[in-house]
Protein backbone atom coordinates (compact mmCIF):
# COMPACT_ATOMS: atom_id res chain seq x y z
CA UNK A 1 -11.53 10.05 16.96
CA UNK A 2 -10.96 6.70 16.82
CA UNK A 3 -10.95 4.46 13.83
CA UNK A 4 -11.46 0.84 13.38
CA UNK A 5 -10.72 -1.23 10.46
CA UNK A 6 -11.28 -5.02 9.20
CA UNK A 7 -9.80 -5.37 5.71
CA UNK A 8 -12.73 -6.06 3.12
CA UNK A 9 -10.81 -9.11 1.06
CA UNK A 10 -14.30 -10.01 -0.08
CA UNK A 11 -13.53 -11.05 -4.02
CA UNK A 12 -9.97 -10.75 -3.43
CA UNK A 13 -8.81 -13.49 -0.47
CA UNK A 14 -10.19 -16.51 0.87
CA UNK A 15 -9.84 -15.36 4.01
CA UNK A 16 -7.49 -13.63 6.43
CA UNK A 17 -4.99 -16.53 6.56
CA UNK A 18 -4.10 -16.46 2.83
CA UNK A 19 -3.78 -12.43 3.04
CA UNK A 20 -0.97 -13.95 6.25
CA UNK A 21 0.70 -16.26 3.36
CA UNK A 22 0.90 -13.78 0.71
CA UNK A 23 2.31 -10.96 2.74
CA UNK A 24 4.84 -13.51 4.37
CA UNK A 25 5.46 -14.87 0.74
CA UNK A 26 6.10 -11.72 -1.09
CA UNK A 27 7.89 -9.84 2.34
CA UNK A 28 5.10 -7.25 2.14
CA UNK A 29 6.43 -3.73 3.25
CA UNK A 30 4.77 -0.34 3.68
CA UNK A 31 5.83 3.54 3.93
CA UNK A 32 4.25 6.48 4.01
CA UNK A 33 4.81 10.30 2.43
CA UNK A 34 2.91 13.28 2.68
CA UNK A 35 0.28 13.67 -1.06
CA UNK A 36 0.03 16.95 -1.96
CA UNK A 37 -2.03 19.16 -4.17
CA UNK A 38 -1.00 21.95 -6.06
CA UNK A 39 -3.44 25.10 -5.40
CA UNK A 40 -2.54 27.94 -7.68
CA UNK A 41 1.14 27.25 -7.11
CA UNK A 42 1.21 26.31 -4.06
CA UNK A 43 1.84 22.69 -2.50
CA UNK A 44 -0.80 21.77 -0.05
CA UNK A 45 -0.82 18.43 1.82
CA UNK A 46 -4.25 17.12 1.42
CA UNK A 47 -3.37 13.63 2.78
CA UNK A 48 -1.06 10.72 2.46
CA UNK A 49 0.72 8.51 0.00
CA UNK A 50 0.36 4.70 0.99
CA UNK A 51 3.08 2.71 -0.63
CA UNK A 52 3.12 -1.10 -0.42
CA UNK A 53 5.65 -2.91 -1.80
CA UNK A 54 6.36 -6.59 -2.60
CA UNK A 55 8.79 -9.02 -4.34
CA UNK A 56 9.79 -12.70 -5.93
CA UNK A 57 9.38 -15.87 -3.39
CA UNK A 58 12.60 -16.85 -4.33
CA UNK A 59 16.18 -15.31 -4.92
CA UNK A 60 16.13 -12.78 -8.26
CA UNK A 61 18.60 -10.68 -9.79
CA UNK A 62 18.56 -8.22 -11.82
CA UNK A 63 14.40 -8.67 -12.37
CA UNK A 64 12.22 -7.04 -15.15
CA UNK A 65 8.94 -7.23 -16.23
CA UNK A 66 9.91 -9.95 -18.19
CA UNK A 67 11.19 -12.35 -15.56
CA UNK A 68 9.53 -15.39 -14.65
CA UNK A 69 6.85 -14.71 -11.93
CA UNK A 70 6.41 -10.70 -11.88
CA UNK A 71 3.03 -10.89 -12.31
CA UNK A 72 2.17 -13.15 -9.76
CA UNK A 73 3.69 -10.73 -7.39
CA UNK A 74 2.07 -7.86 -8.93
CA UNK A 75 -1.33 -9.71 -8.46
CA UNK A 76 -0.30 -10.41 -5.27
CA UNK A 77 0.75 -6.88 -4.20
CA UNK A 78 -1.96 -5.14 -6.12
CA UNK A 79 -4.83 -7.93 -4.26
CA UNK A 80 -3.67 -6.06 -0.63
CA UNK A 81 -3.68 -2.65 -2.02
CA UNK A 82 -7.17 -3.38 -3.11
CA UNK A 83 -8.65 -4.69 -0.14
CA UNK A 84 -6.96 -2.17 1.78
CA UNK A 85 -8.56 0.92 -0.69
CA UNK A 86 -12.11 -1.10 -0.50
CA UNK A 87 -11.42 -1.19 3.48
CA UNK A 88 -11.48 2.90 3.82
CA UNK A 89 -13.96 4.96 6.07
CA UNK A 90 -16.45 6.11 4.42
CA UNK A 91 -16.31 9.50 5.07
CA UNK A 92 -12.07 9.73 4.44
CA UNK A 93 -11.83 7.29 1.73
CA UNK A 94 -8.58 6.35 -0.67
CA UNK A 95 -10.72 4.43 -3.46
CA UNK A 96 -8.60 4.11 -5.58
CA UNK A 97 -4.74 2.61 -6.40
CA UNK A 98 -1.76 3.91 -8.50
CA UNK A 99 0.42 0.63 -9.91
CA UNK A 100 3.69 1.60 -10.91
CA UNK A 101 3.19 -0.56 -13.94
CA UNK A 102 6.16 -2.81 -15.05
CA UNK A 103 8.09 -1.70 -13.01
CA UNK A 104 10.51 -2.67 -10.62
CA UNK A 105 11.98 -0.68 -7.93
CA UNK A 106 15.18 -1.35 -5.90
CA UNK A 107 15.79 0.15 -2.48
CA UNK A 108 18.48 0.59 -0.02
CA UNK A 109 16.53 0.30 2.34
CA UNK A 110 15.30 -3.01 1.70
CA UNK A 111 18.34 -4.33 0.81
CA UNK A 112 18.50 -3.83 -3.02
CA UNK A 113 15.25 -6.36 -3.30
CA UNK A 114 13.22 -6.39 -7.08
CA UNK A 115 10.32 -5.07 -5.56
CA UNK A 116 6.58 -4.32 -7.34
CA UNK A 117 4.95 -1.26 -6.01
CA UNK A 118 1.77 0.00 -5.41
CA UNK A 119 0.66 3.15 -4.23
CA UNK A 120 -2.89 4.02 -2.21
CA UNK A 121 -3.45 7.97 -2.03
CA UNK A 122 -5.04 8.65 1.58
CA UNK A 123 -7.03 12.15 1.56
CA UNK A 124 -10.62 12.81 1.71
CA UNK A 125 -12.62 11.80 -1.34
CA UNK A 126 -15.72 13.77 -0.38
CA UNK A 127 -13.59 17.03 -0.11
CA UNK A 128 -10.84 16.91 -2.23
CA UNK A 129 -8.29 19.83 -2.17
CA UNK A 130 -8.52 20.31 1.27
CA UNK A 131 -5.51 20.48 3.91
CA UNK A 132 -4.86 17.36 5.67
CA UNK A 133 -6.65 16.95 8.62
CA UNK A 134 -6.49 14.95 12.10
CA UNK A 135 -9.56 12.78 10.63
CA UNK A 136 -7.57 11.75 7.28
CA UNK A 137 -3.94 11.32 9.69
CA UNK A 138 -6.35 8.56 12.31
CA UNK A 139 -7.56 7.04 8.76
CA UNK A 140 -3.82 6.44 7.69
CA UNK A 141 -2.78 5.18 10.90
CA UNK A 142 -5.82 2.43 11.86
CA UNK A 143 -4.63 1.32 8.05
CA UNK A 144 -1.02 0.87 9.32
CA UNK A 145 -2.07 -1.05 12.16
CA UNK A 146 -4.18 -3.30 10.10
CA UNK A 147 -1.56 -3.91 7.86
CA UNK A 148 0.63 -4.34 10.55
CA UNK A 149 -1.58 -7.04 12.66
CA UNK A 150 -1.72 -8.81 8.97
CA UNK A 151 2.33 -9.28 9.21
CA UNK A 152 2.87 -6.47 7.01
CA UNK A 153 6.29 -4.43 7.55
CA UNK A 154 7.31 -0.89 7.91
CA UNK A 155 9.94 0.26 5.60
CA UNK A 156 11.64 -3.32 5.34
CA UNK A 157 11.07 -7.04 6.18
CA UNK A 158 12.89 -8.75 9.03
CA UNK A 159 13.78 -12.25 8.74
């Protein structure tokens, strides 16, 4: 199964090249995790955890909610994840977005950045609960490829 995917910025973006400018501005990054479910005790994956993280245009230390700017870049951040959860299939759907609200993360891996965070859970809406499946793994990944055609980066931006 194949799955094709045009983001829906419809209320969110102009159009596709100010999604290019906000990703390049805010060094939009992506990974992925399995999302489980506990089922009387037991962990089951039922899908995916979509994380997409962002941060300041310009050089910040030591950043809090309080710093000049964070919510722009949470707008920003939380804008993609939107049109991203309004781009699902229909059938394997992940409707809905989980800010890590005033927040800010730092990561190794992408070089001890202030980044915002915003996570998409990717499992099917119409069946919830149920193991993951090869339809809700070919959602996940025509989403990484849109993000990544949109400039978006795996794990950690590349200058």
């Amino acid at each position: 199964m194949q799955v094709e995917l045009k983001l829906n910025i419809e209320g969110l973006f102009e159009n596709e090249n100010e999604v290019r400018e906000v990703v390049n501005r805010r060094k939009i990054c992506y990974d992925t995790e399995p999302y489980y479910f506990n089922r009387k005790g037991k962990l089951v994956q039922i899908g995916y955890q979509l994380s997409i993280y962002g941060t300041f245009a310009g050089p910040v230390r030591d950043a809090t909610p309080d710093t000049p700017g964070y919510e722009e870049v949470e707008s920003d951040v939380r804008r993609l994840a939107e049109a991203v959860s309004h781009t699902c299939s229909s059938l394997h759907t992940c409707e809905s977005t989980i800010p890590d609200p005033s927040q800010i993360t730092y990561s190794h891996e992408r070089k001890m950045r202030p980044d915002v965070t915003v996570h998409i859970p990717v499992f099917d809406q119409n069946d919830f609960g149920h193991p993951v499946d090869s339809n809700v793994t070919e959602v996940l990944k025509a989403i990484v490829e849109l993000l990544e055609s949109l400039g978006v980066r795996k794990t950690q931006w590349h200058d």
